[in-house]
PDB file of N, CA and C in Angstrom:
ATOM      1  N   UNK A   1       0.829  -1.187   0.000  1.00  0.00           N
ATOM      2  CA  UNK A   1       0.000   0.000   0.000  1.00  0.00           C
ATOM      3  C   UNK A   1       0.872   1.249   0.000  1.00  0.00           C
ATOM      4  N   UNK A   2       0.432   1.926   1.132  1.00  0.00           N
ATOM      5  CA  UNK A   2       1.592   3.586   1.207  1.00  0.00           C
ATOM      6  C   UNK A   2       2.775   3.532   1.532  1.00  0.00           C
ATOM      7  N   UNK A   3       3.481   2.073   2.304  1.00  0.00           N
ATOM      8  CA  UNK A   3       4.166   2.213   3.316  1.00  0.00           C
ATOM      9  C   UNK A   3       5.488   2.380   2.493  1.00  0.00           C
ATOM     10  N   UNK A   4       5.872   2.714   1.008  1.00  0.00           N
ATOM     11  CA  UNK A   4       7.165   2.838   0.148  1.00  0.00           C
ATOM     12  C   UNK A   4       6.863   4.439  -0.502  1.00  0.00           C
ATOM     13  N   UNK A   5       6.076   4.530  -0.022  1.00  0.00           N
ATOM     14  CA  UNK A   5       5.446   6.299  -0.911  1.00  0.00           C
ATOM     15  C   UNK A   5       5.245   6.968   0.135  1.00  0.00           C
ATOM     16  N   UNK A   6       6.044   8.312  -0.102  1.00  0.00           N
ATOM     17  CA  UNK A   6       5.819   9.577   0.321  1.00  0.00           C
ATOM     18  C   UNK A   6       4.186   9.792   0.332  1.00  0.00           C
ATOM     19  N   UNK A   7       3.649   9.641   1.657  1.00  0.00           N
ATOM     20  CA  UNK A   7       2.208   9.827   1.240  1.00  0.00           C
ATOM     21  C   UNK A   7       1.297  11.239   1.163  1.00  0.00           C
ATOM     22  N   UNK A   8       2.231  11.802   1.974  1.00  0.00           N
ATOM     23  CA  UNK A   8       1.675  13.252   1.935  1.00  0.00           C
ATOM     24  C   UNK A   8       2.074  14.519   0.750  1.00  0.00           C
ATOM     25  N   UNK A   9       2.628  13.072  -0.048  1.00  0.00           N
ATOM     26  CA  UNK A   9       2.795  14.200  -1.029  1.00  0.00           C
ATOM     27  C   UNK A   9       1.930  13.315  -2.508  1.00  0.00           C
ATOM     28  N   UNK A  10       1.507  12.927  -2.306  1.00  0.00           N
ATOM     29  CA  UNK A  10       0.691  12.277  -3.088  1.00  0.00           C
ATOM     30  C   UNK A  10      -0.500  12.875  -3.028  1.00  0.00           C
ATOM     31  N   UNK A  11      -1.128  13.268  -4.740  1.00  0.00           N
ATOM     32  CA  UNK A  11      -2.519  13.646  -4.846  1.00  0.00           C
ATOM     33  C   UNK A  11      -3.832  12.868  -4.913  1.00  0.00           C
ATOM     34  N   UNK A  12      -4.744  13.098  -4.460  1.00  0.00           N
ATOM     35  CA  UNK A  12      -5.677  12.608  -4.297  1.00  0.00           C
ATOM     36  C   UNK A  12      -5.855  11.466  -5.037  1.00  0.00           C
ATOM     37  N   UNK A  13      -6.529  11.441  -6.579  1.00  0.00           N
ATOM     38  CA  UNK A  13      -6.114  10.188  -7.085  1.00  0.00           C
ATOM     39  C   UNK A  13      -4.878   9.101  -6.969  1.00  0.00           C
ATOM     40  N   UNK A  14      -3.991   9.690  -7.209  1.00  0.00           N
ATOM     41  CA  UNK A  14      -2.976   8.651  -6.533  1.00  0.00           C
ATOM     42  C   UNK A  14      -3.053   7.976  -4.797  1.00  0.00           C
ATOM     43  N   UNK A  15      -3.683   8.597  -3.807  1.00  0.00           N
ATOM     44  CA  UNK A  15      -4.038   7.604  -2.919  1.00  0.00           C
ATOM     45  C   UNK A  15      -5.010   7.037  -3.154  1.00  0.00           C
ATOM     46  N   UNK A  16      -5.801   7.674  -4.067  1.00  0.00           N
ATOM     47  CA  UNK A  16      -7.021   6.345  -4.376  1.00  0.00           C
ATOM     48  C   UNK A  16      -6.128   5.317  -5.441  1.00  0.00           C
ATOM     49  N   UNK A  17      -5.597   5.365  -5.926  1.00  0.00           N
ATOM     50  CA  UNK A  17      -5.144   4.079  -6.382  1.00  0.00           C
ATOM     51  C   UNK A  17      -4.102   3.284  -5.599  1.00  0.00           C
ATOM     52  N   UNK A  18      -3.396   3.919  -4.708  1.00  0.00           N
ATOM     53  CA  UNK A  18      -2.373   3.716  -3.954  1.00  0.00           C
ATOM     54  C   UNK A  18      -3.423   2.640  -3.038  1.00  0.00           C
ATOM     55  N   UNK A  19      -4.758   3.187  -2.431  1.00  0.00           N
ATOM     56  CA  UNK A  19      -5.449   2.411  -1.652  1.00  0.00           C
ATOM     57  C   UNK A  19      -6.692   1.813  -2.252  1.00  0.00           C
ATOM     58  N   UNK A  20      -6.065   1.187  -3.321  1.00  0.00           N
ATOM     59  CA  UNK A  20      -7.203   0.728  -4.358  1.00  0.00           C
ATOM     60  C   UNK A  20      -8.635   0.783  -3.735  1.00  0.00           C
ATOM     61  N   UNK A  21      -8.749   2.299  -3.899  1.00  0.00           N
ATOM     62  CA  UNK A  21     -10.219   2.787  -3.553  1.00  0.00           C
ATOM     63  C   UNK A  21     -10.445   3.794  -4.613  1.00  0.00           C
ATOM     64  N   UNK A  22     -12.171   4.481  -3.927  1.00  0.00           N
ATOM     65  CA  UNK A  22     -12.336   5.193  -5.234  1.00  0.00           C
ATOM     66  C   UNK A  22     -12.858   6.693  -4.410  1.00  0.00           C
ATOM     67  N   UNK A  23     -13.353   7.500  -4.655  1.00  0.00           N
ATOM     68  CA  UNK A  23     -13.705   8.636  -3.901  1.00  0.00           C
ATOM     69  C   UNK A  23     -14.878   8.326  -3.397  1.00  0.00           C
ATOM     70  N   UNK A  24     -15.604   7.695  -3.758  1.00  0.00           N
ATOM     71  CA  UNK A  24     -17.123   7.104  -3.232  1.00  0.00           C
ATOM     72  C   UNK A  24     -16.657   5.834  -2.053  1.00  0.00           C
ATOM     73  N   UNK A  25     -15.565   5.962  -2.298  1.00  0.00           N
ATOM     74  CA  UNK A  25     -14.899   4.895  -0.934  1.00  0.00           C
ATOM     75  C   UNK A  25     -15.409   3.640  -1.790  1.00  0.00           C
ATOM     76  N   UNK A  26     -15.358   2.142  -0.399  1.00  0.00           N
ATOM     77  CA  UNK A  26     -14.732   0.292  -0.933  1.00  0.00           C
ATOM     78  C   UNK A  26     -16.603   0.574  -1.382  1.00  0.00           C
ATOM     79  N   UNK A  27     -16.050  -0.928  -1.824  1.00  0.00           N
ATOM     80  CA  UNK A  27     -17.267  -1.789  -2.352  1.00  0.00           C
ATOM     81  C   UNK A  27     -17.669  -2.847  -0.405  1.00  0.00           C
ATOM     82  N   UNK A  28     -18.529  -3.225  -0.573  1.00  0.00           N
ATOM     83  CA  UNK A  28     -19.065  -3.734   0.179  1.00  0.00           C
ATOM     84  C   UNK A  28     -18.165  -5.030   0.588  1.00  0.00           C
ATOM     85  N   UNK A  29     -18.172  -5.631  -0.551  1.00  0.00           N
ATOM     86  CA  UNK A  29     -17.325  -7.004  -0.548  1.00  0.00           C
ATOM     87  C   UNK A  29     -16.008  -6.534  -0.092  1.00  0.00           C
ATOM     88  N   UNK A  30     -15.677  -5.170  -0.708  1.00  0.00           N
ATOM     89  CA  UNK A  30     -13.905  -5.031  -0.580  1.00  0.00           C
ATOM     90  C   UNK A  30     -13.953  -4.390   0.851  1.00  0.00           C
ATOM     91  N   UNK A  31     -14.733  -4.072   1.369  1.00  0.00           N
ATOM     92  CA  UNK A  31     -14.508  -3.557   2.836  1.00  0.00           C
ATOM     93  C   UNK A  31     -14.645  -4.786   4.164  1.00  0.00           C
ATOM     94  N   UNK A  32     -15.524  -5.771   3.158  1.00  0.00           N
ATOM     95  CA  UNK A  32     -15.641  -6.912   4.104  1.00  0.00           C
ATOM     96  C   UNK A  32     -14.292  -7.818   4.175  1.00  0.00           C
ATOM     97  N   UNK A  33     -13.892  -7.791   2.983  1.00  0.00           N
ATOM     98  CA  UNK A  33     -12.430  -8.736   2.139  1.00  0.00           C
ATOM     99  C   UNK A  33     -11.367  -7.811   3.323  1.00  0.00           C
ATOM    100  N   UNK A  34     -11.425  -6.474   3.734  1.00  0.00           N
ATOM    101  CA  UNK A  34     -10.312  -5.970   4.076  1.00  0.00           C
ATOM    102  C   UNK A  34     -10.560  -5.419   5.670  1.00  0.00           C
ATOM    103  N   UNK A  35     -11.504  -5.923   6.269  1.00  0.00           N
ATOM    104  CA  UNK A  35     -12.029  -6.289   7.575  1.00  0.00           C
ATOM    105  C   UNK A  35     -11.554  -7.514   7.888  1.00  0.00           C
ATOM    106  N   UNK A  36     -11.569  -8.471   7.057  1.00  0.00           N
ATOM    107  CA  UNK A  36     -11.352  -9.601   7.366  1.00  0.00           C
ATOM    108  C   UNK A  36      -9.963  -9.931   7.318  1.00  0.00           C
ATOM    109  N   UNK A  37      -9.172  -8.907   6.245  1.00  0.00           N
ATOM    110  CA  UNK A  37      -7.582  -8.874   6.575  1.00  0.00           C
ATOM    111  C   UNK A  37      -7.010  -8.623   7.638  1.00  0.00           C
ATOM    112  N   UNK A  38      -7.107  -7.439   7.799  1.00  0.00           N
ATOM    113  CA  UNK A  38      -6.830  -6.012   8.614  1.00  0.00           C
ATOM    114  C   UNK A  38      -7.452  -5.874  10.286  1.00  0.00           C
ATOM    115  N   UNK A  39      -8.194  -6.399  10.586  1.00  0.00           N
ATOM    116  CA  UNK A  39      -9.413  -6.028  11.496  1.00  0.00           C
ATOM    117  C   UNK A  39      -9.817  -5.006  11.831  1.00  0.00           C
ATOM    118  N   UNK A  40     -10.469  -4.567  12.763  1.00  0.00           N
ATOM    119  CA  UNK A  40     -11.324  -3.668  13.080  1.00  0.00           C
ATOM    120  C   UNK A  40     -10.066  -2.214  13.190  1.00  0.00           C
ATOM    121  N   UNK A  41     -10.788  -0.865  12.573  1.00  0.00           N
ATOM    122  CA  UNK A  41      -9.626  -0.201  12.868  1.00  0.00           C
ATOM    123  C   UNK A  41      -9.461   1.071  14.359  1.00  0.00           C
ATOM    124  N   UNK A  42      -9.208  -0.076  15.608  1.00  0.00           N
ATOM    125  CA  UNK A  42      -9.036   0.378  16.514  1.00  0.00           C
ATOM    126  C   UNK A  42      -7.687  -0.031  17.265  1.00  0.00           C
ATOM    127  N   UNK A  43      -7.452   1.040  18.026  1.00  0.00           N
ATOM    128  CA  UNK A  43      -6.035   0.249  18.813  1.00  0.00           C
ATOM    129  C   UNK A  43      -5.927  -0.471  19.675  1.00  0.00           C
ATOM    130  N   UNK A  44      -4.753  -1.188  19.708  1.00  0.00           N
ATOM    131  CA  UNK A  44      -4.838  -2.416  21.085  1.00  0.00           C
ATOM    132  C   UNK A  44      -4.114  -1.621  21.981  1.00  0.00           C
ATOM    133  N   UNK A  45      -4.323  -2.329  23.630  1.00  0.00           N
ATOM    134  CA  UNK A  45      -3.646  -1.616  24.813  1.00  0.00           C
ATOM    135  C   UNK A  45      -3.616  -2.487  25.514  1.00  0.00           C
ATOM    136  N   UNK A  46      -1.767  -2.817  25.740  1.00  0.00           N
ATOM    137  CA  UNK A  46      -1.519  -3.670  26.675  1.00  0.00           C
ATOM    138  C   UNK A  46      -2.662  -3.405  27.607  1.00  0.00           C
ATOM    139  N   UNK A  47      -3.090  -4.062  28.489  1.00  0.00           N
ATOM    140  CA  UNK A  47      -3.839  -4.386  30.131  1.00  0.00           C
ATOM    141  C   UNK A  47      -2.942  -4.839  31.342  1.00  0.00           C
ATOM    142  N   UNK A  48      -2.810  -3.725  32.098  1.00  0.00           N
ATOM    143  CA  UNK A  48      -2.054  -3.950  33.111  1.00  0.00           C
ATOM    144  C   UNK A  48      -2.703  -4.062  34.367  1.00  0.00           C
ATOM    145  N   UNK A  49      -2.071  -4.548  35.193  1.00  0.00           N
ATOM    146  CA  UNK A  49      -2.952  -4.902  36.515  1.00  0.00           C
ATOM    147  C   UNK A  49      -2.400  -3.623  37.516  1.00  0.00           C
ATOM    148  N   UNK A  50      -3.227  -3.494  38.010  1.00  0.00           N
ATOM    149  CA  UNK A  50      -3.368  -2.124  39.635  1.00  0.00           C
ATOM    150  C   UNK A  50      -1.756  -1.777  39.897  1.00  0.00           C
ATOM    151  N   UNK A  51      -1.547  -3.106  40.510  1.00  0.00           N
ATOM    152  CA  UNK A  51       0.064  -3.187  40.766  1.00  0.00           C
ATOM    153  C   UNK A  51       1.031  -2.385  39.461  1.00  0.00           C
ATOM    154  N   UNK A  52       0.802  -2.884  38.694  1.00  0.00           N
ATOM    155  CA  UNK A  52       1.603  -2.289  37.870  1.00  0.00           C
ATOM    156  C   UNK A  52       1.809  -0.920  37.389  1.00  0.00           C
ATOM    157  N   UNK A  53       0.271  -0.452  37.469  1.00  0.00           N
ATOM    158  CA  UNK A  53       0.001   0.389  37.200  1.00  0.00           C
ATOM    159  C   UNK A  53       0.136   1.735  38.226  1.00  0.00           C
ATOM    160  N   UNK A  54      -0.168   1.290  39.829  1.00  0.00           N
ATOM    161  CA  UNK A  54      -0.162   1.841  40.907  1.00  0.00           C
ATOM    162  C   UNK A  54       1.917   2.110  40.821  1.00  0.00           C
ATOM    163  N   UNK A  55       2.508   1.597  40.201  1.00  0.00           N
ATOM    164  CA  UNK A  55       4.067   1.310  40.249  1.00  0.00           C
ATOM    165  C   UNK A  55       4.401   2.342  39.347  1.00  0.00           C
ATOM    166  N   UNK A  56       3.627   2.397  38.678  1.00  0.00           N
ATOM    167  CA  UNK A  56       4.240   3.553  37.359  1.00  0.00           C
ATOM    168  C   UNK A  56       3.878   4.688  37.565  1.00  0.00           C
ATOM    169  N   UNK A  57       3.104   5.108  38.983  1.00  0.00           N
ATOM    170  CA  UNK A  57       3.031   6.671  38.616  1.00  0.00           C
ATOM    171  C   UNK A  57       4.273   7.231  40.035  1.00  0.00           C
ATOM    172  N   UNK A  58       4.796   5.993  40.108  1.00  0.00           N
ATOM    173  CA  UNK A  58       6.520   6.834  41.047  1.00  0.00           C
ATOM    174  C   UNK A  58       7.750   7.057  39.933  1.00  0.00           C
ATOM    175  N   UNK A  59       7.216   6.317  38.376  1.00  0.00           N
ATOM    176  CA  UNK A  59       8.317   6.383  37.198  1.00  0.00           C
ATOM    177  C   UNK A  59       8.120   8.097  36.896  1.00  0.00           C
ATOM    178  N   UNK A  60       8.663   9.142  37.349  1.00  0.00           N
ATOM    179  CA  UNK A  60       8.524  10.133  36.706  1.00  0.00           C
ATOM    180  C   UNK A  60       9.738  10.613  37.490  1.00  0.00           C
ATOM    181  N   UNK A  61      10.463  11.626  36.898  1.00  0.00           N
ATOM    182  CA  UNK A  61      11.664  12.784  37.263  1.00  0.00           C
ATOM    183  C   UNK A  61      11.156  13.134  38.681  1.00  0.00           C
ATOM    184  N   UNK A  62       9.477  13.691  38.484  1.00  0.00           N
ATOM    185  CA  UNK A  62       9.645  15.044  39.574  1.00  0.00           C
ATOM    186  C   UNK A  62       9.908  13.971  41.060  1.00  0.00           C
ATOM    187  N   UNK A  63       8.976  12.888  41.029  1.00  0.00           N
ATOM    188  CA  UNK A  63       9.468  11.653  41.866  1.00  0.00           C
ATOM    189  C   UNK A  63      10.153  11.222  42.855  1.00  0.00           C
ATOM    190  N   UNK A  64      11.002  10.961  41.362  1.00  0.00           N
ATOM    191  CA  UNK A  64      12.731  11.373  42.214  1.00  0.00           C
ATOM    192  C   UNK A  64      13.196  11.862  42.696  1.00  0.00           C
ATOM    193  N   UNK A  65      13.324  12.979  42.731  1.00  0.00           N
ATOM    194  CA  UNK A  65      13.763  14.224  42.739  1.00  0.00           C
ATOM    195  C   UNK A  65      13.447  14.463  44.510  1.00  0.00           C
ATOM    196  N   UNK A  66      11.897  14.406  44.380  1.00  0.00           N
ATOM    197  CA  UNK A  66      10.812  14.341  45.677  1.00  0.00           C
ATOM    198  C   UNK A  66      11.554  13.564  47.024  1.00  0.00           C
ATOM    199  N   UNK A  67      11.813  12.276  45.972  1.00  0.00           N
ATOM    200  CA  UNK A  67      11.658  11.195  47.470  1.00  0.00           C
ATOM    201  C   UNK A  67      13.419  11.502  47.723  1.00  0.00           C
ATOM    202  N   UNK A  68      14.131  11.826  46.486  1.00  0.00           N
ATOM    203  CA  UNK A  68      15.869  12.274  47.263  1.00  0.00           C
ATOM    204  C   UNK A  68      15.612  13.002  47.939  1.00  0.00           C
ATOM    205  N   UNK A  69      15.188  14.170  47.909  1.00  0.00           N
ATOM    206  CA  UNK A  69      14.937  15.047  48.861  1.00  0.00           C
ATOM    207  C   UNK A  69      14.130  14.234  50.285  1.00  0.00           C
ATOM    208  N   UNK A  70      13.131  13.635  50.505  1.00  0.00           N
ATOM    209  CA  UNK A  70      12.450  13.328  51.775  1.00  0.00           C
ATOM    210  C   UNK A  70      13.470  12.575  52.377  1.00  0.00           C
ATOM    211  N   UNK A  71      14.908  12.091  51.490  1.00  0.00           N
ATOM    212  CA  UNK A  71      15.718  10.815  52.318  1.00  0.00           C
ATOM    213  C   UNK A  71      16.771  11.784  52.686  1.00  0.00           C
ATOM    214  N   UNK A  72      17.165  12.627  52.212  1.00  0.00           N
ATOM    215  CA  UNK A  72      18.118  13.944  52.643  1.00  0.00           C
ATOM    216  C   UNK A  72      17.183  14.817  54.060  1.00  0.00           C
ATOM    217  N   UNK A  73      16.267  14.840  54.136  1.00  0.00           N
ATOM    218  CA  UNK A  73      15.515  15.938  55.182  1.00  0.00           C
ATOM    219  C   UNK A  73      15.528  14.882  56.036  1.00  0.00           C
ATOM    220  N   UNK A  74      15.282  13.329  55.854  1.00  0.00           N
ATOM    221  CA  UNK A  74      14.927  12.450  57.028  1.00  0.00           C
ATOM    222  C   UNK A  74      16.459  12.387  58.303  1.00  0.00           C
ATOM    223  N   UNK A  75      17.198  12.375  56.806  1.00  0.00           N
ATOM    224  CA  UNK A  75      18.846  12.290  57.532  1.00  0.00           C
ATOM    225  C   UNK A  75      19.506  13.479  58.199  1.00  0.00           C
ATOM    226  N   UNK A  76      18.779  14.621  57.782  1.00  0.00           N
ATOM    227  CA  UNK A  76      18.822  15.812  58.794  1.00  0.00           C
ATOM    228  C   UNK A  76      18.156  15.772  59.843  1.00  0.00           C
ATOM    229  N   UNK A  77      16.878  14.923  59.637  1.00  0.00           N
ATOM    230  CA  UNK A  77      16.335  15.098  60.837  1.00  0.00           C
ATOM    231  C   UNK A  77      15.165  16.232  61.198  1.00  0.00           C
ATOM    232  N   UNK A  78      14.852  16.529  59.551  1.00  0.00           N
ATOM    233  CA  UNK A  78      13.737  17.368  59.517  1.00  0.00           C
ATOM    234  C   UNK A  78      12.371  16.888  59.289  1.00  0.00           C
ATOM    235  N   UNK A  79      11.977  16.095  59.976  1.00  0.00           N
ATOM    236  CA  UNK A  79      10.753  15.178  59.872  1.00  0.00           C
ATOM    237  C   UNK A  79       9.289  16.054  59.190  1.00  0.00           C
ATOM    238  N   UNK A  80       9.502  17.169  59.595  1.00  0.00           N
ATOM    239  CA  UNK A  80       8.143  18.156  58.888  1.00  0.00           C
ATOM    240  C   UNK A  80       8.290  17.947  57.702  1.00  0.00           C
ATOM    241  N   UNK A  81       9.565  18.512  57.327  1.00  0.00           N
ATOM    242  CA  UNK A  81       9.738  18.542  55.796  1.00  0.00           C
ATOM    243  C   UNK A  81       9.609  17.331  55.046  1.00  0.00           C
ATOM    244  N   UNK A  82       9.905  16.074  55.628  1.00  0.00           N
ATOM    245  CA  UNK A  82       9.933  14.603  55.325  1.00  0.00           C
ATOM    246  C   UNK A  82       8.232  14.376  54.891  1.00  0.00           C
ATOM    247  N   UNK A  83       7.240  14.598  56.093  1.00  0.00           N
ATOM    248  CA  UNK A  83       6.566  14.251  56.247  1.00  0.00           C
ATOM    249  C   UNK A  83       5.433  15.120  54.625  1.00  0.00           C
ATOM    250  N   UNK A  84       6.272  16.375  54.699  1.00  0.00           N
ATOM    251  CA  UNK A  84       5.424  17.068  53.702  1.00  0.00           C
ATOM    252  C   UNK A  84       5.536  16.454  52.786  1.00  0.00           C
ATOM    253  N   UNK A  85       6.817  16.574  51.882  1.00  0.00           N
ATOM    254  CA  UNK A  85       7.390  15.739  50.902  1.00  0.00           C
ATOM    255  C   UNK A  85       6.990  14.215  50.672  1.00  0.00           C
ATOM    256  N   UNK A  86       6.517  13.825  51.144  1.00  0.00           N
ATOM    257  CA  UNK A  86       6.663  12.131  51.451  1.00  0.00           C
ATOM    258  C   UNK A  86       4.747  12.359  51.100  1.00  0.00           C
ATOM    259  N   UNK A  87       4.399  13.147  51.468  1.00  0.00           N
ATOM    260  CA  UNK A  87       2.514  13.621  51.615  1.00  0.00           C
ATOM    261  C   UNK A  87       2.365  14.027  49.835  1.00  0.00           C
ATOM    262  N   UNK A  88       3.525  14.715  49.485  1.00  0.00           N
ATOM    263  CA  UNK A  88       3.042  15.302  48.058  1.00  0.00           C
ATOM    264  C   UNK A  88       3.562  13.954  47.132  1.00  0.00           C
ATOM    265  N   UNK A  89       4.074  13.374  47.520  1.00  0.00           N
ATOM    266  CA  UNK A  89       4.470  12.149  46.567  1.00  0.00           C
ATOM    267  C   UNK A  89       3.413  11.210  46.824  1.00  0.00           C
ATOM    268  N   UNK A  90       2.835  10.966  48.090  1.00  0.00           N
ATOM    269  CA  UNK A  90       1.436  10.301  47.558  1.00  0.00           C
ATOM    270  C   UNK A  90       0.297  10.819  46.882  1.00  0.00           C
ATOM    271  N   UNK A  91      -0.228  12.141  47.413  1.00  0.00           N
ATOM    272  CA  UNK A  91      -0.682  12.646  46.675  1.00  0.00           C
ATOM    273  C   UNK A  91      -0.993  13.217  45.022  1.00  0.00           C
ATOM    274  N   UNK A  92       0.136  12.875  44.475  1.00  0.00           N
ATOM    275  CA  UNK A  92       0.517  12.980  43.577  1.00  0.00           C
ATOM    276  C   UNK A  92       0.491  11.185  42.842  1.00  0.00           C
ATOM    277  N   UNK A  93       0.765  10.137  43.210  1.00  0.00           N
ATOM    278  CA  UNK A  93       0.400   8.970  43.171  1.00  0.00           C
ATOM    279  C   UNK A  93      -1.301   8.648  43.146  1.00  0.00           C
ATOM    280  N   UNK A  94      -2.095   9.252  43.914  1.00  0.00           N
ATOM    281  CA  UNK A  94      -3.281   8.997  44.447  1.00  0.00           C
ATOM    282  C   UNK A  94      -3.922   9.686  43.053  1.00  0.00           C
ATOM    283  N   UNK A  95      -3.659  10.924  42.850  1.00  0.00           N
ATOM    284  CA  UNK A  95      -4.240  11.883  41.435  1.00  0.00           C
ATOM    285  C   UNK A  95      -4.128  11.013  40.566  1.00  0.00           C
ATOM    286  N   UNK A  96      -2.525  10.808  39.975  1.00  0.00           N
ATOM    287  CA  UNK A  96      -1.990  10.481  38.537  1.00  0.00           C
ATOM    288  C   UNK A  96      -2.598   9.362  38.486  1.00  0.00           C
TER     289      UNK A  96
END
């Protein structure tokens, strides 16, 4: 099909032949013939479970950044600041 052609530079007729279609769009048969190739045209999405998912919203920079800091204030011995920090990283877990 397009996937060797510049497609956006291709004129109209030429993607209709490129996608052996016509401007009135498939034939019935050829949309069924290419349903039955192709399938339905929607996307798939991995499915992840809670866990996994509950795991990926500590994968971010600001995160990091967060919880170095709450392990630096703990080792000072600034427990407020720990406690804040340590509060916006769940919070921020609990949202995302």
């Amino acid at each position: 099909m397009l996937n060797r052609n510049r497609w956006y530079q291709l004129s109209a007729e030429q993607t209709f032949e490129a996608l052996e279609a016509s401007n009135i769009g498939l034939t019935s048969s050829e949309a069924k013939a290419r349903l039955g190739k192709y399938g339905f045209n929607e996307l798939k999405f991995k499915k992840r479970g809670p866990l996994v998912r509950l795991l990926l919203q500590f994968h971010s920079p600001l995160i990091y950044v967060l919880l170095v800091a709450s392990i630096v204030t703990a080792i000072l011995g600034i427990w407020t600041d720990t406690a804040v920090i340590l509060g916006c990283v769940i919070l921020n877990v609990i949202i995302g």
